[in-house]
N, C-alpha and C. Protein backbone atom coordinates (compact mmCIF):
# COMPACT_ATOMS: atom_id res chain seq x y z
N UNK A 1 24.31 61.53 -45.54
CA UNK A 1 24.69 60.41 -46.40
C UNK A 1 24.09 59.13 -45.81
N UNK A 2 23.22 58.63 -46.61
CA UNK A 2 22.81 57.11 -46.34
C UNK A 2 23.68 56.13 -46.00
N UNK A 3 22.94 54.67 -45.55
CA UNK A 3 23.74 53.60 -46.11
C UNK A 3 24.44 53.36 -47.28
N UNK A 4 23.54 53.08 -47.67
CA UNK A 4 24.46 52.69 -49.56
C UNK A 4 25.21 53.96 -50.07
N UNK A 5 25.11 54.85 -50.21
CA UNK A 5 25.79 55.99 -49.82
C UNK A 5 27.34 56.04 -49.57
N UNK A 6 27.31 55.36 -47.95
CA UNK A 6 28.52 55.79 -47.31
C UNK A 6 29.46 54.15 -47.93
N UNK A 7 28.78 52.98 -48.48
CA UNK A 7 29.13 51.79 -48.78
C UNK A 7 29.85 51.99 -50.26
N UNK A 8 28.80 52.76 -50.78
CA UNK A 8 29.60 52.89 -52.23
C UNK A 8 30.66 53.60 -51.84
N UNK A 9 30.58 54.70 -51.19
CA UNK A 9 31.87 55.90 -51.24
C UNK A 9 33.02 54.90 -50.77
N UNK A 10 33.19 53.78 -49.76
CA UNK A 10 34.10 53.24 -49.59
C UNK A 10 34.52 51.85 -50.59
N UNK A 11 33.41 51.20 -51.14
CA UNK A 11 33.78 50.94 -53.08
C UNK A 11 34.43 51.69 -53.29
N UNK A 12 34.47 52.50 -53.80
CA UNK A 12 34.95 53.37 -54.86
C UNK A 12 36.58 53.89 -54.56
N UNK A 13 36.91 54.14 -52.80
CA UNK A 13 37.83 54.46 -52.37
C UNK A 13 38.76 52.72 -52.06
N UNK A 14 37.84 51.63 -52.32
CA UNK A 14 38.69 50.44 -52.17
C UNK A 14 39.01 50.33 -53.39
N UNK A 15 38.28 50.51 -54.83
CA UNK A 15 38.66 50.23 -55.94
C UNK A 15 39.66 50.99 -56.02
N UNK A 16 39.68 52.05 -56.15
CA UNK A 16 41.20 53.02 -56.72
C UNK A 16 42.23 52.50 -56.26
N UNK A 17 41.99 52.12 -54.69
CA UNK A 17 43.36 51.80 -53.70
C UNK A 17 43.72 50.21 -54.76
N UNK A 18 43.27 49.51 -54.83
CA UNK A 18 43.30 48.42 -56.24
C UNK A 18 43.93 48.51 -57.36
N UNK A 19 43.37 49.63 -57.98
CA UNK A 19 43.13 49.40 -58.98
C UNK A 19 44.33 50.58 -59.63
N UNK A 20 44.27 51.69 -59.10
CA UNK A 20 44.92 52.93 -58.98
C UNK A 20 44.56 54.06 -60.04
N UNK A 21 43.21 53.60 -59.83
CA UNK A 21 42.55 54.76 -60.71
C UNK A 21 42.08 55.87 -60.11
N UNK A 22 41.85 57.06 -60.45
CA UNK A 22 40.74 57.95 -59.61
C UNK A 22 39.35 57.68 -59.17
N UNK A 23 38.92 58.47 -58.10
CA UNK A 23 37.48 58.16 -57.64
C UNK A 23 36.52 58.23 -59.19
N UNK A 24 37.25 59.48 -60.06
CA UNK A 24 35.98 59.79 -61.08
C UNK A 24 35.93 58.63 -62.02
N UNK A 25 36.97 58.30 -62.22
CA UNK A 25 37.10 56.66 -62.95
C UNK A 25 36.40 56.15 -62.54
N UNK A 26 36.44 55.32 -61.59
CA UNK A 26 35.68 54.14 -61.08
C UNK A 26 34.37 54.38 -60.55
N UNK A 27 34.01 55.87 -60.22
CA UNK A 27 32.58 56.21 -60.27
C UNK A 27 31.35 56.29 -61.82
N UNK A 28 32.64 56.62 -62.76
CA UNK A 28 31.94 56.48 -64.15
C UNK A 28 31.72 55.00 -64.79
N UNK A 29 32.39 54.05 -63.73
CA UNK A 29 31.58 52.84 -64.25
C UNK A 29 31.08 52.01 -63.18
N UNK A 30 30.40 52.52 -62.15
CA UNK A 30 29.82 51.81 -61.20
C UNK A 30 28.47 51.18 -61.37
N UNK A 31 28.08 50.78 -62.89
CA UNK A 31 26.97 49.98 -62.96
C UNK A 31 27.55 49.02 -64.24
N UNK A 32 29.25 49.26 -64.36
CA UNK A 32 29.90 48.11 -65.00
C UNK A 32 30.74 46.73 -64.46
N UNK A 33 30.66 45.84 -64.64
CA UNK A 33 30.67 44.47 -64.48
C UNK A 33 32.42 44.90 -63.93
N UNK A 34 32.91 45.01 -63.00
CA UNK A 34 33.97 45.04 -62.23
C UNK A 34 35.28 44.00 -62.76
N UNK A 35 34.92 42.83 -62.92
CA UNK A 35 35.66 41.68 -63.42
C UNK A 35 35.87 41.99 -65.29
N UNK A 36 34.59 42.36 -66.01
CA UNK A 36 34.67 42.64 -66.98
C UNK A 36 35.61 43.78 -67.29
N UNK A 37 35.75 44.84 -66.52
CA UNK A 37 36.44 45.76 -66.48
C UNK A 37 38.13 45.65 -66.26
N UNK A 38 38.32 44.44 -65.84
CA UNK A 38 39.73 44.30 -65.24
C UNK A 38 40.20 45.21 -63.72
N UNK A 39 39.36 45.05 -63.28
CA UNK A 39 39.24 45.99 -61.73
C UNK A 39 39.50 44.75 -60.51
N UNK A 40 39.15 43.31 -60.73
CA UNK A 40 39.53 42.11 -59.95
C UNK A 40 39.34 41.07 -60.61
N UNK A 41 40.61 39.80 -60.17
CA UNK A 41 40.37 38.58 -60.43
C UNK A 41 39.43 38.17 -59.51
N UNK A 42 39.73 36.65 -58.88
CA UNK A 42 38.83 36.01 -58.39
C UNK A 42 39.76 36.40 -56.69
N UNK A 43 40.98 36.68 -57.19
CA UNK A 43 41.63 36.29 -55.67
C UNK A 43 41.41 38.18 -54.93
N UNK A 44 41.38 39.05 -56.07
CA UNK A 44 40.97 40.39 -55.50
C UNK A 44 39.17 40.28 -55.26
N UNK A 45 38.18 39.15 -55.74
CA UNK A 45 37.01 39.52 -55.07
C UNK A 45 37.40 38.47 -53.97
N UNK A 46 37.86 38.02 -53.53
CA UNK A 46 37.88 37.32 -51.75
C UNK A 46 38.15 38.46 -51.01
N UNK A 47 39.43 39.19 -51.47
CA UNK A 47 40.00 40.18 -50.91
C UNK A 47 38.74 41.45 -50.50
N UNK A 48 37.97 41.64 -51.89
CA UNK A 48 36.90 42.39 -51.35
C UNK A 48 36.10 41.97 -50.58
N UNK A 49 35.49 40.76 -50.59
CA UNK A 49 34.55 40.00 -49.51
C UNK A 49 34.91 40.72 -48.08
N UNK A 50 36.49 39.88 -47.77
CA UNK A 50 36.53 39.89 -46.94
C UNK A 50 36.73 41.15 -46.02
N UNK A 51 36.98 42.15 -46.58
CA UNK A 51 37.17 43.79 -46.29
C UNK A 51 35.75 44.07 -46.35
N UNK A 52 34.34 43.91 -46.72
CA UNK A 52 33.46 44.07 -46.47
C UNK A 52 32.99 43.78 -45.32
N UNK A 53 32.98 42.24 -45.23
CA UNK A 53 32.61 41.50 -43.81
C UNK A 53 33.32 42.06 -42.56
N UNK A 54 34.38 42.77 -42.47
CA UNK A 54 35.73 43.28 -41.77
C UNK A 54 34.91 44.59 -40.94
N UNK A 55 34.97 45.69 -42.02
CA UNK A 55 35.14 47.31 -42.25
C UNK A 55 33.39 47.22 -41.67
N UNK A 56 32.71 46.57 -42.28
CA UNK A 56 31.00 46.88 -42.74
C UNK A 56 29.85 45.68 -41.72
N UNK A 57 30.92 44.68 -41.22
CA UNK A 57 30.21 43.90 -40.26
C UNK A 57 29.35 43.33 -41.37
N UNK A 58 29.07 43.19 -42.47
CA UNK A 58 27.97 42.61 -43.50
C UNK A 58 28.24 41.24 -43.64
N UNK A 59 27.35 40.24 -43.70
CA UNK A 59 27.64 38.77 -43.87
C UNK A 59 27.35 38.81 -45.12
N UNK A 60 27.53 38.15 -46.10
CA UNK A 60 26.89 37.59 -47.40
C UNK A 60 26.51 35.92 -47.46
N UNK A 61 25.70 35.62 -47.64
CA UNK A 61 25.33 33.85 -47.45
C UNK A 61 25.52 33.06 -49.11
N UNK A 62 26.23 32.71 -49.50
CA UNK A 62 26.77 31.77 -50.32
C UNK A 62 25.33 32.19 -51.60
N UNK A 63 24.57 31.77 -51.62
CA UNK A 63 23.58 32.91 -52.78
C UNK A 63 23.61 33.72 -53.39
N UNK A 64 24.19 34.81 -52.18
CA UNK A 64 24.27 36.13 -52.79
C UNK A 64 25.27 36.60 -53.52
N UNK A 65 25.81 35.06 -53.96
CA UNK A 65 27.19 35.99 -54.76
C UNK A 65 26.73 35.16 -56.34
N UNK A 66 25.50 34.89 -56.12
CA UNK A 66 24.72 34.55 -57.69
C UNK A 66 24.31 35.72 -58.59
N UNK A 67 24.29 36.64 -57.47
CA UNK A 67 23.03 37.71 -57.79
C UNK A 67 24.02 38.58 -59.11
N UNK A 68 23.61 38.99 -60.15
CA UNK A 68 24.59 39.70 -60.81
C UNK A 68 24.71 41.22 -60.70
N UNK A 69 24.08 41.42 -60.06
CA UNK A 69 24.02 42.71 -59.35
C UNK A 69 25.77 42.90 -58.59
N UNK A 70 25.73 41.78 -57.52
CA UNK A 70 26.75 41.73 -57.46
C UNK A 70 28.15 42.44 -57.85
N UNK A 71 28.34 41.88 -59.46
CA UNK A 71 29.66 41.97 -59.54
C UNK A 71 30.11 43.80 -60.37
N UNK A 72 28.44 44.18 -59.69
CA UNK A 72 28.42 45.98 -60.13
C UNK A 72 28.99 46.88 -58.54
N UNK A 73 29.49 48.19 -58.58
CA UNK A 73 29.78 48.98 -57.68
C UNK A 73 28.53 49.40 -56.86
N UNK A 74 27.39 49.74 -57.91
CA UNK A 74 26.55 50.01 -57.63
C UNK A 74 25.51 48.89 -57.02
N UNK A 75 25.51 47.90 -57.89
CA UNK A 75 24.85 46.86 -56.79
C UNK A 75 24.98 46.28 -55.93
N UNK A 76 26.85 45.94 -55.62
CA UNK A 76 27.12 45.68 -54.24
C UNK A 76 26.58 46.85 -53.25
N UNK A 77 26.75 48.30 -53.50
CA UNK A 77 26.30 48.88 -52.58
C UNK A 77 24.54 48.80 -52.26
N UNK A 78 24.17 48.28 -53.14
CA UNK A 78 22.39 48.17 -52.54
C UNK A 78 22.44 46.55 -51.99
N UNK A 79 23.24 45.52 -52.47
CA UNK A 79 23.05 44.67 -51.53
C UNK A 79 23.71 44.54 -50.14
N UNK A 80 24.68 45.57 -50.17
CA UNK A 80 24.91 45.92 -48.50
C UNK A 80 24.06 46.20 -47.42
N UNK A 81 23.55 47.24 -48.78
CA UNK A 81 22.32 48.29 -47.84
C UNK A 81 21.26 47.38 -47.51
N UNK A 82 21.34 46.34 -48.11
CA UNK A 82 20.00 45.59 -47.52
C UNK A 82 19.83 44.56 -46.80
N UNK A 83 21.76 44.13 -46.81
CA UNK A 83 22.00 43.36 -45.54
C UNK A 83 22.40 44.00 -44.36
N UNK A 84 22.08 45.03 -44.43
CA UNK A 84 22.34 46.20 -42.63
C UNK A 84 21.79 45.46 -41.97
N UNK A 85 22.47 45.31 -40.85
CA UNK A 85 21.48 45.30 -39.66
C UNK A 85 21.59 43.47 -39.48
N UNK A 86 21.97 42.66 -40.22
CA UNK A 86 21.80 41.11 -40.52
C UNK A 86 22.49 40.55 -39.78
């Protein structure tokens, strides 16, 4: 299992714990708009931020929360993967 990989699998296991859906739920919409979905307000994405930066050692720099990739399962996990190592 890769990076983005092991990043999504713990998405997916933070969303449910959230949200209280199953993994297959929230894996069948991991290239849907998270907020659009009713999966977080604004005060559950700090909450995710900050469990990223925590769990994953990942910084994000004030930009990257432009990107709309972003506010996908799937694209947070490739912009993790590409802040490894940062």
């Amino acid at each position: 299992m890769n990076y983005k990989e092991k990043i999504k699998k713990w998405l997916i296991e933070w969303f449910c714990g959230q949200t209280g859906r199953t993994p297959a739920e929230i894996e069948a919409h991991a290239d849907e708009n998270y907020f659009d979905l009713g999966y977080l307000d604004s005060f559950g994405f700090i909450e995710l931020v900050e469990a990223l930066e925590e769990t994953h050692q990942v910084a994000f720099p004030s930009d990257a929360f432009e990107d709309r990739s972003f506010a996908t399962i799937n694209g947070l996990a490739e912009i993790c993967a590409g802040r490894q190592g940062e």
